[in-house]
C-alpha atoms as a PDB file:
ATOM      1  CA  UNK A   1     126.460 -19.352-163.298  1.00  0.00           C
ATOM      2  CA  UNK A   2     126.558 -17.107-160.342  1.00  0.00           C
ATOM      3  CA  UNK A   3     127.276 -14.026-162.827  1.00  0.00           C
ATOM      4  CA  UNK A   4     125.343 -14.522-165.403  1.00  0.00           C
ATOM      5  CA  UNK A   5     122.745 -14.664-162.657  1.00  0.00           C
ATOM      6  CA  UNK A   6     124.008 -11.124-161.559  1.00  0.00           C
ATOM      7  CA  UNK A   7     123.835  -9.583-164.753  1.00  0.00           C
ATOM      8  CA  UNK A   8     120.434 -10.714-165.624  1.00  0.00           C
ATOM      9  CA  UNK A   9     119.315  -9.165-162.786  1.00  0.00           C
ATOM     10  CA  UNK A  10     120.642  -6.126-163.166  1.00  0.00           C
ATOM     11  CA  UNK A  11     119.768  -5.581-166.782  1.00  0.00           C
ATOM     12  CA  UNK A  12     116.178  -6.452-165.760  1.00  0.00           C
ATOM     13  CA  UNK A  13     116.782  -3.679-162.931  1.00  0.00           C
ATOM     14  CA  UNK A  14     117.791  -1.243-165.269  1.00  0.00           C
ATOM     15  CA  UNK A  15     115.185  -2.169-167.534  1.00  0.00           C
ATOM     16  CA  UNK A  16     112.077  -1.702-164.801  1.00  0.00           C
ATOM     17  CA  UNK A  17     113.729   1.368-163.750  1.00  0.00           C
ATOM     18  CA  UNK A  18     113.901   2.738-167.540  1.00  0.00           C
ATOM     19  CA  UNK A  19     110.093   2.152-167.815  1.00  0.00           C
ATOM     20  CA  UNK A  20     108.694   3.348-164.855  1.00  0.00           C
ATOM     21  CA  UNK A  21     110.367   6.557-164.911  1.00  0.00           C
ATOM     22  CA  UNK A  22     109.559   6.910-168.287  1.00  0.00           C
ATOM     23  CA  UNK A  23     106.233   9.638-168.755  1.00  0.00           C
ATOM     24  CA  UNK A  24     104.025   9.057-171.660  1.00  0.00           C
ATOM     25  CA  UNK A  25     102.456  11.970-173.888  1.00  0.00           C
ATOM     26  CA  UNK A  26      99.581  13.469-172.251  1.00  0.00           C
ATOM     27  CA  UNK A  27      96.791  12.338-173.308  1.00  0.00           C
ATOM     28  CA  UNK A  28      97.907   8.422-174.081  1.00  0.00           C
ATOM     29  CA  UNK A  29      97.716   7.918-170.105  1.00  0.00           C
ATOM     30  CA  UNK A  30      97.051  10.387-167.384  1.00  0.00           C
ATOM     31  CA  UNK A  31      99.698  12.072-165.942  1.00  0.00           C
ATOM     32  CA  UNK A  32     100.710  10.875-162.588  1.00  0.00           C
ATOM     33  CA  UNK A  33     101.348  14.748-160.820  1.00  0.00           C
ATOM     34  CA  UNK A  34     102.244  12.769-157.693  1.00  0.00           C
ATOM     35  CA  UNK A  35     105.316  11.662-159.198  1.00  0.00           C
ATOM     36  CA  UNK A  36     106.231  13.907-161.586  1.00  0.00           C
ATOM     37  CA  UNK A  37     110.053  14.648-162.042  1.00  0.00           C
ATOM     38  CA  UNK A  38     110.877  18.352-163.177  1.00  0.00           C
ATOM     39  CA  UNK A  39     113.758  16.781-165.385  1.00  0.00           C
ATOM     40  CA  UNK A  40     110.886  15.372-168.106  1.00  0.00           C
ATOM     41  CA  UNK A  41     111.486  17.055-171.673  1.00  0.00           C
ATOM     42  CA  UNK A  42     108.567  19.039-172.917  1.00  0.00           C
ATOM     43  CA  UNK A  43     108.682  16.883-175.967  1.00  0.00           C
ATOM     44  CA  UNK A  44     108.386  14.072-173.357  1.00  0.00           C
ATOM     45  CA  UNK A  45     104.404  15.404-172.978  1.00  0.00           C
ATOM     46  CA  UNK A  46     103.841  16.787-176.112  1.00  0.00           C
ATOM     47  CA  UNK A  47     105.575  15.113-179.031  1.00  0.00           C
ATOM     48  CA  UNK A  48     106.213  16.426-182.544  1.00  0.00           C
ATOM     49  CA  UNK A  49     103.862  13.196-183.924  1.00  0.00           C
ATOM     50  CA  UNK A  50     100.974  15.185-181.652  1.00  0.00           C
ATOM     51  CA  UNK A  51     101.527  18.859-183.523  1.00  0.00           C
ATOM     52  CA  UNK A  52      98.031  19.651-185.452  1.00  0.00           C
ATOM     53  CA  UNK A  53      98.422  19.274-188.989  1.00  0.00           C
ATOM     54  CA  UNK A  54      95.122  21.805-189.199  1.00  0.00           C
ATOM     55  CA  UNK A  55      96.193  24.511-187.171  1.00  0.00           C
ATOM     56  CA  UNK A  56      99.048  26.161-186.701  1.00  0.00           C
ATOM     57  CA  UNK A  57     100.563  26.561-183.196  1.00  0.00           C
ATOM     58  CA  UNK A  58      98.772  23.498-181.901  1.00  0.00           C
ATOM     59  CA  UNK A  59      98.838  20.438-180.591  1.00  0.00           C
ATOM     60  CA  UNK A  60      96.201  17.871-180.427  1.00  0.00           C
ATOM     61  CA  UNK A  61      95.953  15.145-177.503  1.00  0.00           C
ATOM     62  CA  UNK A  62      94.355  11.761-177.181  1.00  0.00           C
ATOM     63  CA  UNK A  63      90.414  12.332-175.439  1.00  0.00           C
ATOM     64  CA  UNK A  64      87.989   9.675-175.038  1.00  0.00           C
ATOM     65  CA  UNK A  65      86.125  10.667-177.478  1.00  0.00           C
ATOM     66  CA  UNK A  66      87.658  13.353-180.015  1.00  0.00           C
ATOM     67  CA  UNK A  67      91.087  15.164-179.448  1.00  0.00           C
ATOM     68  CA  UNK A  68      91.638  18.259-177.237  1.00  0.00           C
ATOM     69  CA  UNK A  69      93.446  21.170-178.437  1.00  0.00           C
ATOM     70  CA  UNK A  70      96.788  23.053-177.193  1.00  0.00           C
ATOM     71  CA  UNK A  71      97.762  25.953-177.747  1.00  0.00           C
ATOM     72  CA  UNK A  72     101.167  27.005-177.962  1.00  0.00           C
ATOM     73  CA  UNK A  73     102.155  30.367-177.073  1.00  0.00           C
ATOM     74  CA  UNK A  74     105.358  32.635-175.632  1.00  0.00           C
ATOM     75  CA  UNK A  75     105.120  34.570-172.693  1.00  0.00           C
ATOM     76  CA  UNK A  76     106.776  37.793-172.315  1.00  0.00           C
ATOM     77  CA  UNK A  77     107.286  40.583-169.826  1.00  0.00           C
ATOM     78  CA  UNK A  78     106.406  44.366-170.414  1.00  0.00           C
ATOM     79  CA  UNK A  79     104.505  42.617-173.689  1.00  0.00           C
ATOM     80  CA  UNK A  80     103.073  45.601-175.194  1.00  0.00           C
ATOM     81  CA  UNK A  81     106.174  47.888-174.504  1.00  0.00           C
ATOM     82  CA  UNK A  82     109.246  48.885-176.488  1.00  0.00           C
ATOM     83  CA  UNK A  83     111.299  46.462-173.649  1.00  0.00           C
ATOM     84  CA  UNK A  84     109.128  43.381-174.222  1.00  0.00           C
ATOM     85  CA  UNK A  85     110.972  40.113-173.384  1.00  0.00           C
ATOM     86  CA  UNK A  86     110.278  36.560-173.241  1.00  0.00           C
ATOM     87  CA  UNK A  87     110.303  34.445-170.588  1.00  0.00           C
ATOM     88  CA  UNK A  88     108.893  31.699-171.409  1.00  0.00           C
ATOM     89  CA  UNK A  89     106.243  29.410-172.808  1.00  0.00           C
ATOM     90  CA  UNK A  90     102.971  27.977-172.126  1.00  0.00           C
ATOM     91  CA  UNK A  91     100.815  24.613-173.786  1.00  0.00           C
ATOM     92  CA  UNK A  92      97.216  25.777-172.545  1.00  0.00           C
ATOM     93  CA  UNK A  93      94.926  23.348-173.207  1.00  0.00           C
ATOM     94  CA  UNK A  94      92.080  24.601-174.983  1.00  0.00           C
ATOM     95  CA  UNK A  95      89.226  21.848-174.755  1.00  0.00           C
ATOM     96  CA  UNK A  96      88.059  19.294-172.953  1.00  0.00           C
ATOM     97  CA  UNK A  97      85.242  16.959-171.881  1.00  0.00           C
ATOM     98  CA  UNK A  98      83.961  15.927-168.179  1.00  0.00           C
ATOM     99  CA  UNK A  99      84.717  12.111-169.273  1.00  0.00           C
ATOM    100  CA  UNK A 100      88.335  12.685-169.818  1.00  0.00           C
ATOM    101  CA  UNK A 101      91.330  12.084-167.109  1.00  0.00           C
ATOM    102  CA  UNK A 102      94.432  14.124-168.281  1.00  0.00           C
ATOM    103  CA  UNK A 103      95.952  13.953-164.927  1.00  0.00           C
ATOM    104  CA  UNK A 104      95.354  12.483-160.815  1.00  0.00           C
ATOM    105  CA  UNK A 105      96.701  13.968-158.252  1.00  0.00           C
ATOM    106  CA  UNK A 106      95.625  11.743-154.415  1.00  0.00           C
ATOM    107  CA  UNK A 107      93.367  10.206-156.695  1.00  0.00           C
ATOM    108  CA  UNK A 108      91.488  13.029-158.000  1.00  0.00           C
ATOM    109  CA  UNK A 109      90.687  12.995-161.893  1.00  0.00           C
ATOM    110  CA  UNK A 110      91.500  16.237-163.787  1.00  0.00           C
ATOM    111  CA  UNK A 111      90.436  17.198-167.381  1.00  0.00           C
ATOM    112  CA  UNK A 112      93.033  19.582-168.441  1.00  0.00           C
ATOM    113  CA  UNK A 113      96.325  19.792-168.006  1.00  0.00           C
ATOM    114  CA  UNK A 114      98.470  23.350-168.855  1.00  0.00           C
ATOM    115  CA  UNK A 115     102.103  23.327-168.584  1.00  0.00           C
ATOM    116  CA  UNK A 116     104.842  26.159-168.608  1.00  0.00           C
ATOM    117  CA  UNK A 117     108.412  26.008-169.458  1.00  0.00           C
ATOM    118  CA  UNK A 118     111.286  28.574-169.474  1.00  0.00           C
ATOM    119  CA  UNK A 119     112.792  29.461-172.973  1.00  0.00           C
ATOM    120  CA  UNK A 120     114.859  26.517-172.680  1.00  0.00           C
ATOM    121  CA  UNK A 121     112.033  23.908-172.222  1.00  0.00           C
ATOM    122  CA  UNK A 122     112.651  23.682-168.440  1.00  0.00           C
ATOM    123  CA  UNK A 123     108.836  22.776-167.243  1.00  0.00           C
ATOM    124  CA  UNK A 124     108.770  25.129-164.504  1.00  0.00           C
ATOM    125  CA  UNK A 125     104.980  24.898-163.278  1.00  0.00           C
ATOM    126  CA  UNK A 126     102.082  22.053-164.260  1.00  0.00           C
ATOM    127  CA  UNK A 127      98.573  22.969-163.629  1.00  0.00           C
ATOM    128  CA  UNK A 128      95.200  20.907-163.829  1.00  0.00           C
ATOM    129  CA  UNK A 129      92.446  21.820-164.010  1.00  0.00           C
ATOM    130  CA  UNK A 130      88.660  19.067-162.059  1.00  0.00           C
ATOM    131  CA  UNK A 131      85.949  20.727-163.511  1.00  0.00           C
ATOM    132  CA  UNK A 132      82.680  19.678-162.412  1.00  0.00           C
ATOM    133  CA  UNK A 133      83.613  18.987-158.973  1.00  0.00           C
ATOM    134  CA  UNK A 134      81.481  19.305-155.326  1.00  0.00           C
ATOM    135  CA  UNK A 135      82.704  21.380-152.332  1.00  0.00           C
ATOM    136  CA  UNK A 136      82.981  17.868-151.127  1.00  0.00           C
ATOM    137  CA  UNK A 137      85.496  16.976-153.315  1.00  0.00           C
ATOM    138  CA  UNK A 138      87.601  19.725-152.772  1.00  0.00           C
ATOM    139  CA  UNK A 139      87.635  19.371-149.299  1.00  0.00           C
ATOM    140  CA  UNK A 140      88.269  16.111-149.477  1.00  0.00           C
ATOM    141  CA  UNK A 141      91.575  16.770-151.602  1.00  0.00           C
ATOM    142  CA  UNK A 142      92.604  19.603-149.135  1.00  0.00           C
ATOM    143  CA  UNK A 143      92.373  16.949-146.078  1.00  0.00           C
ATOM    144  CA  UNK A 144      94.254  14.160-147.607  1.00  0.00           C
ATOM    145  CA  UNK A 145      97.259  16.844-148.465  1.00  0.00           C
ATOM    146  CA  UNK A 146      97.345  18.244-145.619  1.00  0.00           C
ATOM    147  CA  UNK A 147      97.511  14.553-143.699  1.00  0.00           C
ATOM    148  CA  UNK A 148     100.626  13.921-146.493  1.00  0.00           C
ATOM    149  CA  UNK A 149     101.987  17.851-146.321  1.00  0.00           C
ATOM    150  CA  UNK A 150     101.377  19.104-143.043  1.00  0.00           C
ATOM    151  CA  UNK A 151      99.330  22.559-142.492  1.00  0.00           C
ATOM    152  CA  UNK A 152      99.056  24.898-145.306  1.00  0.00           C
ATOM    153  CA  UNK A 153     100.341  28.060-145.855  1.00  0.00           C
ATOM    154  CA  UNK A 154      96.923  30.554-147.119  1.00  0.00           C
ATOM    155  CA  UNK A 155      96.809  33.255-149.493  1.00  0.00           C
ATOM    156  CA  UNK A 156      94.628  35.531-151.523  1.00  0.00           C
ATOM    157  CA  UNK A 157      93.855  35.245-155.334  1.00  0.00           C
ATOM    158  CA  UNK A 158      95.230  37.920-156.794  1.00  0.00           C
ATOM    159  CA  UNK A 159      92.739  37.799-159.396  1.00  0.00           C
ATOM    160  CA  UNK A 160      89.873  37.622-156.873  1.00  0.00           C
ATOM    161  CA  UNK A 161      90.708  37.995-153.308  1.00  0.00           C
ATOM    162  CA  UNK A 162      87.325  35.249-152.127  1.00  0.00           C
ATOM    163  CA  UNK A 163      89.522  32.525-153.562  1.00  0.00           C
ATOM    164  CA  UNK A 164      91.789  30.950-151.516  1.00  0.00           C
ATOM    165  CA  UNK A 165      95.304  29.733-151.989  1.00  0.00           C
ATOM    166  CA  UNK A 166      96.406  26.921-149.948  1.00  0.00           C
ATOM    167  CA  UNK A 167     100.238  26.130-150.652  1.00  0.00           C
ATOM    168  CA  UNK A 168     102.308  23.183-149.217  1.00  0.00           C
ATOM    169  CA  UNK A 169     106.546  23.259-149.385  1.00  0.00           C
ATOM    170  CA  UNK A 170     108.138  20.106-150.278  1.00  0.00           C
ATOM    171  CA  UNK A 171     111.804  19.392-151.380  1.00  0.00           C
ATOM    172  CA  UNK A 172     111.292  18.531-154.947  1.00  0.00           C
ATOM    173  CA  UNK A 173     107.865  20.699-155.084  1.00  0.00           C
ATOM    174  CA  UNK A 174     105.651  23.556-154.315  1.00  0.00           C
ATOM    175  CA  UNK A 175     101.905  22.569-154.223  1.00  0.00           C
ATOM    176  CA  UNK A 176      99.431  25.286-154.764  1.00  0.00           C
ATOM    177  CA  UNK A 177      95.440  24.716-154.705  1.00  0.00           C
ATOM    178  CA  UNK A 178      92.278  27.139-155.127  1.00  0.00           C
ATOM    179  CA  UNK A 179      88.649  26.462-155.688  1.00  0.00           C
ATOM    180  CA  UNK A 180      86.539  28.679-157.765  1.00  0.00           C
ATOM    181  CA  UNK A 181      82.390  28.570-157.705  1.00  0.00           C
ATOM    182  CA  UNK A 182      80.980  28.329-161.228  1.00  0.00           C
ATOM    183  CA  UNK A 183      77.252  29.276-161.306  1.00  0.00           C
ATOM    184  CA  UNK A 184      77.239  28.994-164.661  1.00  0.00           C
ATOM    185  CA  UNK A 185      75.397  32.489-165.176  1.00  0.00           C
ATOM    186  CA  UNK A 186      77.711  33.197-167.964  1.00  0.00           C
ATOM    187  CA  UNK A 187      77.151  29.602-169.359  1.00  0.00           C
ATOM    188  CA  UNK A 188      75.340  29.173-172.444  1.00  0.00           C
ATOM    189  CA  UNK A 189      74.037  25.184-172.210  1.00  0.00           C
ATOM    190  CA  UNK A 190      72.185  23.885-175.520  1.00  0.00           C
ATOM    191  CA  UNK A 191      70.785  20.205-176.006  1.00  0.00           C
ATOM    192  CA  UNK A 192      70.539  18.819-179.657  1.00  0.00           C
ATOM    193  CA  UNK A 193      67.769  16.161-179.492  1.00  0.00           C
ATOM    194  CA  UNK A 194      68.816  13.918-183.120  1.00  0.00           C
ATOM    195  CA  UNK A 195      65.790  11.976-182.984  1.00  0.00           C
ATOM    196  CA  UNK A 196      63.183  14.819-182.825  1.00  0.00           C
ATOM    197  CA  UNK A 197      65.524  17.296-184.267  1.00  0.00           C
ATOM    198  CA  UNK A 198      64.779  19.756-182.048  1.00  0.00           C
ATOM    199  CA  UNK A 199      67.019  22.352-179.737  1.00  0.00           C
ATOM    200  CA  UNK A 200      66.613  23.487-176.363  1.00  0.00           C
ATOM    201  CA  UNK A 201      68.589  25.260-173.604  1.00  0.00           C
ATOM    202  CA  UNK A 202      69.913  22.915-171.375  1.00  0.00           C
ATOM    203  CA  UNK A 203      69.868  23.556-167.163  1.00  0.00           C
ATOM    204  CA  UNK A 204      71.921  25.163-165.575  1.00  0.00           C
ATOM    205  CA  UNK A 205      74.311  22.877-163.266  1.00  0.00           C
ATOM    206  CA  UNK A 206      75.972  25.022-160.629  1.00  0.00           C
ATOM    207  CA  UNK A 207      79.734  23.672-159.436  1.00  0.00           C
ATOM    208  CA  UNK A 208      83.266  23.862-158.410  1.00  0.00           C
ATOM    209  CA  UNK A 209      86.202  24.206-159.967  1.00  0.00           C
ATOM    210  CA  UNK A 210      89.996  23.015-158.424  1.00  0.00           C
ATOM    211  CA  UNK A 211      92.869  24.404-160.059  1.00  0.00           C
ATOM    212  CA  UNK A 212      95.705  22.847-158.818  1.00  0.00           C
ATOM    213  CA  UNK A 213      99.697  23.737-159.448  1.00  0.00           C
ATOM    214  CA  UNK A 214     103.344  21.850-159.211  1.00  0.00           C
ATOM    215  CA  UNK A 215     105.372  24.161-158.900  1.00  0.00           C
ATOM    216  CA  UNK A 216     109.297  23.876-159.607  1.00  0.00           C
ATOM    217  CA  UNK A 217     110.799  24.714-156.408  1.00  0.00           C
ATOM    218  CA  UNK A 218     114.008  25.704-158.353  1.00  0.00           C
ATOM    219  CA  UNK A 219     112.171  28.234-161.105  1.00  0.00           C
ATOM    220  CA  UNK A 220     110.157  29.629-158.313  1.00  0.00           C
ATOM    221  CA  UNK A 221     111.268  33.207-159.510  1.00  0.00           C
ATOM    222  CA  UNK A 222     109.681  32.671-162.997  1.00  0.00           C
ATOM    223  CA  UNK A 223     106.184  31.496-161.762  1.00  0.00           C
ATOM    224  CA  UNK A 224     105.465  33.656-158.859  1.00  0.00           C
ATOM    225  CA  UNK A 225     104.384  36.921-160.101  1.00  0.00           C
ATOM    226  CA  UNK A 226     105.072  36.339-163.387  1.00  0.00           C
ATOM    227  CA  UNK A 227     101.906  34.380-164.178  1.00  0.00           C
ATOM    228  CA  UNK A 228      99.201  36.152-165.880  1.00  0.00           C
ATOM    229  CA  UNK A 229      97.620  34.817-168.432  1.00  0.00           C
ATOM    230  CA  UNK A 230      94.599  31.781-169.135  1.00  0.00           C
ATOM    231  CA  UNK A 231      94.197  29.313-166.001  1.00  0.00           C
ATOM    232  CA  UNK A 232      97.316  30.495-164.208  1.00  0.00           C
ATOM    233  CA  UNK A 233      95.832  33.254-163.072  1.00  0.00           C
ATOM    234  CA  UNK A 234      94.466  30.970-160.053  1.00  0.00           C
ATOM    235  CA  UNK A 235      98.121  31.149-159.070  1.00  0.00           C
ATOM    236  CA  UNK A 236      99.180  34.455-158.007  1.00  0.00           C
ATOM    237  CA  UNK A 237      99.044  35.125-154.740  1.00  0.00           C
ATOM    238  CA  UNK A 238      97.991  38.850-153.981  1.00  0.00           C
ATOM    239  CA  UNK A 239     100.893  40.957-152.416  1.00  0.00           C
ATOM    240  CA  UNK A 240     100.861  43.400-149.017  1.00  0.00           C
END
């Protein structure tokens, strides 16, 4: 009785183990970015059931309300030269809605999700993206990482040297988190009243951005410097 005990316990073992560490599709439950293990398969997060039958090159994702489009592309090196050369490849999301939660991160919501891989499907870097968010907010985020992480290192933008890069160093990860001000000046808002069937411009609703980045300690090489294009330009640190 005594081993049959023994073994039921350690199939149910194996069996809580199997589940928690398994990651769902993104979109079917937000991503926990905490926890994330580098060793997930791409198809893991974006399964051939979720590839758009209505576009090419795309996948489409659970939202609350409609699906959210992502785009599929490679990335190369010297891209528009005779010695282009992949090096990768990106799922940029293309959509999203304030009411969605792709991913948390210290309990912060985010709406999109972008994730890049090496040719091989290695996920070297994660980023989500909190839009709508108050300087509160971010600050609060920075605080409660840097209780967890320890003092940050902090770096320019690359892109735009007023944003600042605050990066922590952990074993299995490299954390990396900017802030951008939206003032919405480029924004184009329009309200569609049903009832009255009428159209008007909507306000303008000035606020922050977070972009924030898991980073594959081991790929480090292939994300730093090499990351260009669509939201990941919030990662790239400006060089001396």
């Amino acid at each position: 009785m005594k081993n049959i005990i023994t073994i039921l316990l350690l199939l149910s073992t194996a069996m809580f183990t199997s589940c928690y560490g398994q990651t769902k599709p993104i979109g079917e439950e937000p991503l926990n970015l905490e926890s994330f293990d580098f060793d997930t398969k791409i198809l893991d997060l974006y399964p051939e059931k979720n590839k758009s039958k209505e576009y090419n090159g795309y996948y489409e994702i659970k939202g609350t309300v409609h699906s959210q489009l992502v785009a599929k592309d490679t990335t190369y090196i010297n891209e528009y030269s005779e010695n282009k050369k992949a090096i990768g490849l990106e799922y940029c999301q293309k959509s999203s809605t304030s009411i969605d939660t792709m991913a948390v991160f210290e309990n912060q919501q985010f709406q999109k999700v972008n994730v890049a891989t090496t040719i091989n499907g290695t996920i070297k870097v994660i980023n989500a993206v909190a839009d709508e968010i108050t300087s509160k907010q971010c600050d609060g985020l920075i605080t409660k990482l840097v209780k967890k992480y320890g003092k940050p290192k902090k770096l320019k933008n690359n892109w735009n040297e007023t944003f600042t890069i605050y990066e922590w160093t952990t074993k299995n990860k490299i954390i990396r988190f900017v802030s951008a001000f939206d003032d919405e000046s480029t924004t184009m808002k329009i309200v569609i009243h049903k009832e009255n069937k009428t159209i008007a411009s909507g306000e303008k609703e000035p606020h922050y951005v977070g972009y924030l980045f898991i980073i594959n300690p081991l790929l480090k090489a292939e994300v730093f410097g090499k990351m260009k294009t669509g939201d990941f330009v919030y990662l790239d640190e400006k060089m001396d």
